[in-house]
Protein backbone atom coordinates (compact mmCIF):
# COMPACT_ATOMS: atom_id res chain seq x y z
CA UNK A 1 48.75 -9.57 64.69
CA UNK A 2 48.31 -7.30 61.70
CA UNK A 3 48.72 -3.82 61.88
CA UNK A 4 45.58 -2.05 63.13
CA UNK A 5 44.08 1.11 64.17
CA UNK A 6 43.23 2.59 67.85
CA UNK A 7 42.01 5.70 69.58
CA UNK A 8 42.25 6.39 73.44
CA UNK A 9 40.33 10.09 74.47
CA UNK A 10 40.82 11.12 77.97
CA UNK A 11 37.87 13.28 78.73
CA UNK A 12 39.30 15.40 81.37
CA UNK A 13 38.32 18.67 83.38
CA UNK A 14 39.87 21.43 81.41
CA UNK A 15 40.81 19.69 78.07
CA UNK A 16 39.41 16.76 76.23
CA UNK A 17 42.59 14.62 74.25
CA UNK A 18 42.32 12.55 71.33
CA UNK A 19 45.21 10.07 70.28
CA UNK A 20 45.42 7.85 67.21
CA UNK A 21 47.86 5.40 66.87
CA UNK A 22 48.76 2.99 64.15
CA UNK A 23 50.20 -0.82 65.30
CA UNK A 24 52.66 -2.52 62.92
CA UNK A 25 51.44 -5.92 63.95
CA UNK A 26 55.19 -6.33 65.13
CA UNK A 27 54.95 -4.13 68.54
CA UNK A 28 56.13 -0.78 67.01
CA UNK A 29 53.25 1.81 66.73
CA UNK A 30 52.63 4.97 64.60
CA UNK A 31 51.04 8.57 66.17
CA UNK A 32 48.38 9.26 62.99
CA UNK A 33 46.66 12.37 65.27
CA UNK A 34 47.04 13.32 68.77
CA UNK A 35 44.92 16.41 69.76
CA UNK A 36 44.23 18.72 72.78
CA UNK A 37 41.45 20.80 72.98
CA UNK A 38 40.84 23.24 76.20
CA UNK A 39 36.96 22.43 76.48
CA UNK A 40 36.21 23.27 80.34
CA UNK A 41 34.08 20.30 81.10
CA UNK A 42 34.88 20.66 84.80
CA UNK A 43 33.68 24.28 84.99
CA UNK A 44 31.28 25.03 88.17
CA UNK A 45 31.78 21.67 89.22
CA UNK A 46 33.96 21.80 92.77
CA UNK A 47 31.66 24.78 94.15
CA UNK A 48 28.21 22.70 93.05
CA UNK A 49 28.96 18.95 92.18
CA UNK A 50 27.03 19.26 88.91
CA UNK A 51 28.07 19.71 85.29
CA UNK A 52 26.70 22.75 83.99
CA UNK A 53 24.40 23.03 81.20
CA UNK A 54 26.61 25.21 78.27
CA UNK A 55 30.20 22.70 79.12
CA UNK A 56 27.92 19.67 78.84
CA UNK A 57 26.67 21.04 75.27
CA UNK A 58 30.11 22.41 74.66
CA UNK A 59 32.08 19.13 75.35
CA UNK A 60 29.01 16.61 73.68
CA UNK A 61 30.02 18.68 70.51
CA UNK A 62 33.88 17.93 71.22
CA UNK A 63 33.17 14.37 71.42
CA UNK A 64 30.91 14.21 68.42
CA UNK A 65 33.84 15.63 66.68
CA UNK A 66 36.82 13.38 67.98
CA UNK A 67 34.58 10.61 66.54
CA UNK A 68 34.16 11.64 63.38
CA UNK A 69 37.92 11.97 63.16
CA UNK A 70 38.08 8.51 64.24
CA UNK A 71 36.08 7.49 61.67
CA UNK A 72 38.27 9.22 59.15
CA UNK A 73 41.18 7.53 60.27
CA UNK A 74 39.29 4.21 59.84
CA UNK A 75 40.04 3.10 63.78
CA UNK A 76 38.76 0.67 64.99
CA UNK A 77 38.48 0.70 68.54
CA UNK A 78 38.46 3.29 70.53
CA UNK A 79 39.05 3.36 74.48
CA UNK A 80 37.36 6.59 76.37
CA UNK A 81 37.82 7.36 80.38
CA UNK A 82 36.32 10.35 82.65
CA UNK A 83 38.11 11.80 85.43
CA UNK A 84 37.62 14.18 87.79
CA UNK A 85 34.76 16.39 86.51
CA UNK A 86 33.17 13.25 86.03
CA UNK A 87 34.08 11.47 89.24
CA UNK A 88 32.95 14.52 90.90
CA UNK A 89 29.68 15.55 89.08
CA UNK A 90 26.14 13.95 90.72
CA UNK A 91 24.62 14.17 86.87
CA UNK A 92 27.13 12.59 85.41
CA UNK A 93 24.67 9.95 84.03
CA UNK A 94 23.29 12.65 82.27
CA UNK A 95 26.25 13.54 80.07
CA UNK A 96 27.42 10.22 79.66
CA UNK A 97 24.04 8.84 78.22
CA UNK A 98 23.67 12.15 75.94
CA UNK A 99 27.33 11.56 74.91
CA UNK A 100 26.75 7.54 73.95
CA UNK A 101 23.27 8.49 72.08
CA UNK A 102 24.56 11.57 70.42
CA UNK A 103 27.98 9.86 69.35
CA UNK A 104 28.01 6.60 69.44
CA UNK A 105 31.08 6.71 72.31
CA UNK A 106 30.56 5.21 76.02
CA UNK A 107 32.74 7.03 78.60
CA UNK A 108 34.02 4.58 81.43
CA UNK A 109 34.25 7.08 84.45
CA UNK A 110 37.59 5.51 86.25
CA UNK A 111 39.15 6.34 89.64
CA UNK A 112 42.07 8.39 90.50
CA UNK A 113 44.00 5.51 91.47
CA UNK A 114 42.95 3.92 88.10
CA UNK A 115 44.05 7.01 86.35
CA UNK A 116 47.52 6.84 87.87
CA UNK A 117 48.01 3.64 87.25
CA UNK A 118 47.58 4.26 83.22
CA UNK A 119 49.48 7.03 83.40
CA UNK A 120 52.22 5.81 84.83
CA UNK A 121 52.54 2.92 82.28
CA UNK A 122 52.58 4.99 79.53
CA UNK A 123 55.33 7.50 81.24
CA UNK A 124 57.21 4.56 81.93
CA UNK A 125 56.88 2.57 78.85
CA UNK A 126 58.11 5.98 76.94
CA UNK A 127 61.09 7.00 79.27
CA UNK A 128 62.47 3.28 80.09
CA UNK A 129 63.87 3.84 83.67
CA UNK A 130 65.06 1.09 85.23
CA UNK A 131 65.37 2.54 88.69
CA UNK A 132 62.68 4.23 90.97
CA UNK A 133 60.51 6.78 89.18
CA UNK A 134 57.47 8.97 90.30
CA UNK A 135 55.61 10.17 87.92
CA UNK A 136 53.68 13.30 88.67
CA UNK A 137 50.36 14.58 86.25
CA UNK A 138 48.55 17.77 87.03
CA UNK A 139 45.37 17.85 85.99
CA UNK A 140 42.66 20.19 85.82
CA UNK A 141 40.76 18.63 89.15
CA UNK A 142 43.21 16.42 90.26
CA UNK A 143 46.55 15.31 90.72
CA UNK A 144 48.23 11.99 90.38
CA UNK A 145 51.32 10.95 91.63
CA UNK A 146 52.73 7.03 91.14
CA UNK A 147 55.71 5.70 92.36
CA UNK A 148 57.25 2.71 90.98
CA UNK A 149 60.59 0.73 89.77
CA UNK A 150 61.08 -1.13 86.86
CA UNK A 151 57.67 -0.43 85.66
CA UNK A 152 56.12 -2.10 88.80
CA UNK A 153 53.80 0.33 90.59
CA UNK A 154 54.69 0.39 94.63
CA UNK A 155 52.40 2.97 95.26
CA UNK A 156 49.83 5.62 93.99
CA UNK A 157 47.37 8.53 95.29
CA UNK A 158 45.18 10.88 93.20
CA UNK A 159 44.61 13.99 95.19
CA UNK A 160 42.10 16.29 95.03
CA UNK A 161 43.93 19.31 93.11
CA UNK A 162 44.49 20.21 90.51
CA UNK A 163 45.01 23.89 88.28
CA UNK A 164 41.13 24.35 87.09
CA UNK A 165 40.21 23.31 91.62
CA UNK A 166 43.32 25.33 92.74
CA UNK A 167 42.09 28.59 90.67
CA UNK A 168 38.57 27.95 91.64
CA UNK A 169 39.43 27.67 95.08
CA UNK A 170 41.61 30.53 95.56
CA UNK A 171 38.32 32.97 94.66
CA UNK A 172 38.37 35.87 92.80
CA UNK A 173 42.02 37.54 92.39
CA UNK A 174 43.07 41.05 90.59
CA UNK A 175 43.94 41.60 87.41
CA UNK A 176 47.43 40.77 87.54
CA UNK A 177 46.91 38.76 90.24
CA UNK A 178 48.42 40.84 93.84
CA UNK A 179 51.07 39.08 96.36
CA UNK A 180 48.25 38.50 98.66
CA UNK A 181 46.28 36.52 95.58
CA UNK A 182 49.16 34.44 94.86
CA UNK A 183 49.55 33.92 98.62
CA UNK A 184 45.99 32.33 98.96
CA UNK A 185 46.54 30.14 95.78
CA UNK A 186 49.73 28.67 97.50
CA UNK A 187 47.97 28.16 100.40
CA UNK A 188 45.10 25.72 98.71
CA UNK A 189 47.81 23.87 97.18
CA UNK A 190 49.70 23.56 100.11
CA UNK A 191 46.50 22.39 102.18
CA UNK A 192 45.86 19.09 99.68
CA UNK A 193 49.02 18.85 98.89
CA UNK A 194 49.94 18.15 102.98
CA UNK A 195 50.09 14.59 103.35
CA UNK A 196 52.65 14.24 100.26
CA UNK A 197 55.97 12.93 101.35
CA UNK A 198 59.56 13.78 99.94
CA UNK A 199 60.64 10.89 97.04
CA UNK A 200 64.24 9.06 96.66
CA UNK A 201 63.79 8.72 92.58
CA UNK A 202 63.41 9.64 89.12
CA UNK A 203 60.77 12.73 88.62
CA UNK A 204 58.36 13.07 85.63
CA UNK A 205 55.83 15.29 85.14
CA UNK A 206 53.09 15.39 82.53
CA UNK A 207 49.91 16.67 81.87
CA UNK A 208 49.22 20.19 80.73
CA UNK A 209 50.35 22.42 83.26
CA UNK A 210 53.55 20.91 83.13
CA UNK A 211 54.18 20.22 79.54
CA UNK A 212 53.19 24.14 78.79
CA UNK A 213 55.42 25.40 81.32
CA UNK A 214 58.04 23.50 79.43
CA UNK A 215 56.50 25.33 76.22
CA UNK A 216 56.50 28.26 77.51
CA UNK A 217 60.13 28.03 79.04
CA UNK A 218 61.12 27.22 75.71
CA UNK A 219 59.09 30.17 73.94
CA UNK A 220 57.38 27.53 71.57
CA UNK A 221 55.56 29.49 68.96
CA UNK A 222 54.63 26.07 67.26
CA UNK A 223 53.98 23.29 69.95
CA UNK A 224 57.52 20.52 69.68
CA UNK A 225 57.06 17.29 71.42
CA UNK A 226 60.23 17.00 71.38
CA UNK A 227 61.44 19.82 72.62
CA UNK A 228 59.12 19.36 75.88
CA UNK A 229 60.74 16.10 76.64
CA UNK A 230 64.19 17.44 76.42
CA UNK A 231 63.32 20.04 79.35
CA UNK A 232 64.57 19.34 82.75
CA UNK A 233 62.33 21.30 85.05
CA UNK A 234 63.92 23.17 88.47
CA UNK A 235 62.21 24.88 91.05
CA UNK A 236 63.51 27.57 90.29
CA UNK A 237 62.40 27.51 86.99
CA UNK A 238 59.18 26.86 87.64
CA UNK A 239 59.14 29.98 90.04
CA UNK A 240 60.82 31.93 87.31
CA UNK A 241 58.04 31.34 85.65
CA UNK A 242 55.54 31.71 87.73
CA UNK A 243 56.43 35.10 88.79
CA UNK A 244 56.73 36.56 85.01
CA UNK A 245 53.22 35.31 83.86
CA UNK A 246 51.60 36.48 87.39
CA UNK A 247 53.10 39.97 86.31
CA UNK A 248 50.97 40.00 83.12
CA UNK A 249 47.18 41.06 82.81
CA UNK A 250 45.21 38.28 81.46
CA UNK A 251 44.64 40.13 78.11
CA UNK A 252 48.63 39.33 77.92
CA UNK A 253 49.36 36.66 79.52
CA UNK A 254 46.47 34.95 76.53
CA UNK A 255 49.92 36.42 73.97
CA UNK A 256 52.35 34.27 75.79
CA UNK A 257 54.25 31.79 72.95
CA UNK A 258 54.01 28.45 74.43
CA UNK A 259 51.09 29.02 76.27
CA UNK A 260 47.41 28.32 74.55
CA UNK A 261 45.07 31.12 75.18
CA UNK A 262 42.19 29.14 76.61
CA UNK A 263 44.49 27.59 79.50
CA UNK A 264 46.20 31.48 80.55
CA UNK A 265 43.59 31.70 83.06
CA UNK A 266 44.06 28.84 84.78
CA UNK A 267 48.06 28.14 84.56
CA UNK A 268 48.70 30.04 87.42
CA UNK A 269 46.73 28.04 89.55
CA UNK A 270 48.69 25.02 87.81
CA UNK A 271 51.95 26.74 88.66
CA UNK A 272 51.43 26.55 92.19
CA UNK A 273 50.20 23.20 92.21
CA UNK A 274 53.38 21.90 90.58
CA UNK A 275 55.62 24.22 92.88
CA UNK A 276 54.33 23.04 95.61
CA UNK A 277 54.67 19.59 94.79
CA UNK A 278 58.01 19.73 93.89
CA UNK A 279 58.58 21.64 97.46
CA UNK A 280 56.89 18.31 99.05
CA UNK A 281 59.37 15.98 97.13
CA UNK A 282 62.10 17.67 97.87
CA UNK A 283 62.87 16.85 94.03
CA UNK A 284 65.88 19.38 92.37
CA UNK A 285 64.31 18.67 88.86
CA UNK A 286 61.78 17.03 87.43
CA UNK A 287 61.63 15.40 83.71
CA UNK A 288 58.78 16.59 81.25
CA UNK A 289 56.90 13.65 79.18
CA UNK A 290 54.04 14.77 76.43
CA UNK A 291 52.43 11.17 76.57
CA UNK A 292 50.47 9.92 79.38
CA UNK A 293 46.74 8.79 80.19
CA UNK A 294 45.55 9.01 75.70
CA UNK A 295 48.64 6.89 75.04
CA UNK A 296 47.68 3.81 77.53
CA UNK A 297 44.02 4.04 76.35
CA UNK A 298 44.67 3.86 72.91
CA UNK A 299 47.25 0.83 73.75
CA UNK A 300 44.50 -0.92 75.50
CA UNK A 301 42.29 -0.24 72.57
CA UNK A 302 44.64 -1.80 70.25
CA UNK A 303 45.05 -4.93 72.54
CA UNK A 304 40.97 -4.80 72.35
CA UNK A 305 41.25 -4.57 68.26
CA UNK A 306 43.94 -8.01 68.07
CA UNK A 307 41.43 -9.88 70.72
CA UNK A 308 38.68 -9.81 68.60
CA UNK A 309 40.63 -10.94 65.63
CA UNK A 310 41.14 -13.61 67.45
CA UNK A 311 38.08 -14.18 68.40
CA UNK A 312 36.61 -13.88 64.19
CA UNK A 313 39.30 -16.61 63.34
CA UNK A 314 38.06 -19.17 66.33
CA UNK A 315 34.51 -18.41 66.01
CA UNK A 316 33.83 -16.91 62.40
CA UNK A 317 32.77 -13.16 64.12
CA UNK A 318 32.89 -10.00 62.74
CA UNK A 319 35.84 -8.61 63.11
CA UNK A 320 34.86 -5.30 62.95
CA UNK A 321 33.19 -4.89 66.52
CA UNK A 322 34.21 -1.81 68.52
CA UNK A 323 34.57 0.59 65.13
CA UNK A 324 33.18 3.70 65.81
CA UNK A 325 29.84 4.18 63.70
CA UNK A 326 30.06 5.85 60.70
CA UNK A 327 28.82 9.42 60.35
């Protein structure tokens, strides 16, 4: 295989990411861009099942924009997936035919169990445990948790939280947010989080509730993958944290180093989630990885990219299919 070019995007609730990677033709792989932008797809979707007008013009714009910075990287596949906004939402159809006419980019809308499953084999793939590891991601509307051992997956669930759904859910809280407000988000997280049992492994975490809190721990004024995936998160960390950004106004908490402004109103509700969770586990610390669901899509991609070349030396094809359109 010669060395080619591959995006994955994960268009998720509260942020849409964009990774570009670079094969070698020899199995090693270069990161050319990988990009997170907060874009609030998901917004007014648990309380009506619909995507709402302004985040459907807002995130068509988004997408528009990852492609053209596909096609300035000269990719040439690129590997999109929907979750839980677009699980959720009864007009999905409408987005995702406005997104493949406005930008040339078709969305495939996967399951929860789907998205744990990719996750997991990127988390693993990056971290190389040989034991038992479960791999926790926090989403925006959902939360995935795998278990598995030597890559092998023994057993997955998506549920139906996540720190966009928890905040939503917990209704309208002061400004810092009172005991009482912080009560009634740990009790939504507690009620999905109910049937999760305690693990005998390896913990990861990713997403973006997690790898900020990791930021934030840090006091990351620039964002340092590798600093993230050095951190070793403890409960008590995490309610460390928890309690000093729940003692900020949101005008503050927006000033927080580590922390991107668009996701301060919603990381509480993420805190909770992943306090919870680690309260179900019974886990004393939990690893922090910055990959997950982009890097498996743009893998896939790539494996898309060296099919077809095989494909245009058997049959005489173009080799070019699955390129993003130019413009």
């Amino acid at each position: 295989m010669t060395s080619a070019r591959a995006a994955g995007i994960d268009v998720g609730t509260n942020s849409f990411l964009l990774l570009i990677i670079e094969s070698d033709g020899q199995g090693g792989e270069t990161v050319l861009l990988d990009r997170s932008d907060i874009t609030r797809l998901g917004e007014g979707v648990d309380a009506e099942r619909r995507l709402q007008p302004e985040p459907m013009d807002r995130c068509a714009g988004q997408l528009a924009e990852y492609m053209r910075l596909c096609t300035e990287h000269r990719v040439s596949a690129v590997s999109a997936v929907g979750t839980s906004a677009l699980r959720d939402a009864t007009n999905r159809d409408e987005f995702l035919a406005r997104v493949e006419r406005e930008c040339g980019l078709r969305i495939e809308v996967i399951t929860g169990e789907r998205e744990a499953e990719l996750t997991y084999a990127a988390v693993a793939r990056q971290r190389q445990v040989a034991g038992t590891l479960a791999n926790v991601d926090i989403g925006g509307g959902s939360t995935e948790l795998v278990l598995g051992e030597g890559g092998r997956i023994a057993s997955r669930v998506s549920l139906d939280i996540g720190a966009v759904r928890a905040t939503d859910r917990a209704g309208q809280m002061s400004d810092p947010p009172t005991t009482a407000d912080l009560a009634r988000l740990r009790a939504v997280a507690d009620e999905a989080l109910d049937q999760v049992p305690a693990v005998q492994a390896e913990v990861c975490g990713t997403g973006g509730t997690i790898t900020t809190l990791a930021a934030i721990w840090h006091g990351l004024t620039t964002y340092d993958a590798a600093v993230v995936e050095s951190t070793r998160l403890t409960p008590a960390m995490v309610d460390a944290l928890t309690a000093r950004l729940a003692a900020l106004p949101l005008a503050q908490r927006r000033q927080v180093p580590g922390l991107p402004a668009k996701r301060a109103d919603v990381i509480l509700g993420g805190c909770v989630v992943l306090s919870a969770l680690m309260a179900r586990l019974a886990v004393a610390e939990m690893g922090v990885s910055a990959g997950g669901l982009r890097y498996a899509l743009a893998r896939e991609a790539l494996c898309s990219v060296a099919g077809a070349g095989a494909d245009a030396t058997a049959d005489g094809d173009d080799a070019g299919r699955g390129a993003p359109p130019a413009g």
